[in-house]
Protein backbone atom coordinates (compact mmCIF):
# COMPACT_ATOMS: atom_id res chain seq x y z
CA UNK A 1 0.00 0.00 0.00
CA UNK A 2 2.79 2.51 0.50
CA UNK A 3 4.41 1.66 -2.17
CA UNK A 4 1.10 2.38 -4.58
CA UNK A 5 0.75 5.84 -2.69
CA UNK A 6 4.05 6.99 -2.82
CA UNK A 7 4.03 6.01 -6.98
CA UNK A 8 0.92 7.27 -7.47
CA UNK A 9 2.52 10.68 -5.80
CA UNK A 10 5.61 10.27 -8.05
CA UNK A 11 3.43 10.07 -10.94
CA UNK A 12 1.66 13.65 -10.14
CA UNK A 13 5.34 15.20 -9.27
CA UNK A 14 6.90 17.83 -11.96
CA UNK A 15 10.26 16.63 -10.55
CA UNK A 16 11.71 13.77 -8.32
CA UNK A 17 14.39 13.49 -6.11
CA UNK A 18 15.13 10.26 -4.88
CA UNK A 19 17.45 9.87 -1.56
CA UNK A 20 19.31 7.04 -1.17
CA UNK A 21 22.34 6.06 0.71
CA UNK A 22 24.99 3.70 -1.58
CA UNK A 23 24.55 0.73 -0.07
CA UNK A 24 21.14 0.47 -2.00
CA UNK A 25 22.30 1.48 -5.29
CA UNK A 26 22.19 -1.20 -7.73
CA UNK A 27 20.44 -3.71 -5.57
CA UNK A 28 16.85 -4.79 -6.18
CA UNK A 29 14.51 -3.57 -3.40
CA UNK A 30 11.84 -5.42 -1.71
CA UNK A 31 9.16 -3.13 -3.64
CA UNK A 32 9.68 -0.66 -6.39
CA UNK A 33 7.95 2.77 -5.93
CA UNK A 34 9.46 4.61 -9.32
CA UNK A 35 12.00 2.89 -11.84
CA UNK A 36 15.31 5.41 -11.74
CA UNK A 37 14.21 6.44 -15.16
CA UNK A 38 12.10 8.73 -13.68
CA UNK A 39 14.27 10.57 -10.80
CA UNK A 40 15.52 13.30 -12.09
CA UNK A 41 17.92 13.51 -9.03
CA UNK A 42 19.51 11.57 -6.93
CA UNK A 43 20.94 12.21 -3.55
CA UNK A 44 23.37 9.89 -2.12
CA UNK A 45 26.66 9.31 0.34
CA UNK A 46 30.22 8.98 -1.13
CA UNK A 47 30.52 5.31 -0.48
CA UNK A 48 28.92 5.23 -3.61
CA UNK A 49 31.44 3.83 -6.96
CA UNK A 50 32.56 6.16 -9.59
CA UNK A 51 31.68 3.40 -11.92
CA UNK A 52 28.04 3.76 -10.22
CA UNK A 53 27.25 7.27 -10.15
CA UNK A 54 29.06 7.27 -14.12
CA UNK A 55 25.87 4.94 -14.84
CA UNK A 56 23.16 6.64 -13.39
CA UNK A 57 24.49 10.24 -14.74
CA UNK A 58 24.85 8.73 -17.91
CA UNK A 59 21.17 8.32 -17.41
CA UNK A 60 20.68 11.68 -17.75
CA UNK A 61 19.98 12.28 -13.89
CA UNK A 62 21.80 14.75 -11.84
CA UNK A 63 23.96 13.24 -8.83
CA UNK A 64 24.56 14.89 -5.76
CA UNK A 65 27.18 13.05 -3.44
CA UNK A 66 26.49 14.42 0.27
């Protein structure tokens, strides 16, 4: 159920910004709220790989390491 609310939220956004700290990055999650295609940012920590962050910027969305 939180999972449908917070994509159904994501859906109605004019931009997302998806937090996340490395250790989830390219791991499956239990549920998926909004496929990365969508984020238009993401926040994250430096444990995060260069190889990583070279994907997902690649991707066309904006990284900020924090």
């Amino acid at each position: 159920r939180v999972a449908e609310v917070g994509a159904t939220m994501a859906g109605l956004a004019r931009r997302m910004v998806a937090l996340a700290d490395s250790s989830k990055l390219g791991r499956p999650g239990f549920t998926t709220i909004v496929p990365l295609s969508q984020v238009d940012v993401l926040i994250t920590d430096a444990g995060a790989s260069p190889e990583q962050l070279a994907t997902i910027r690649a991707a066309g969305i904006e990284v900020i390491v924090a």
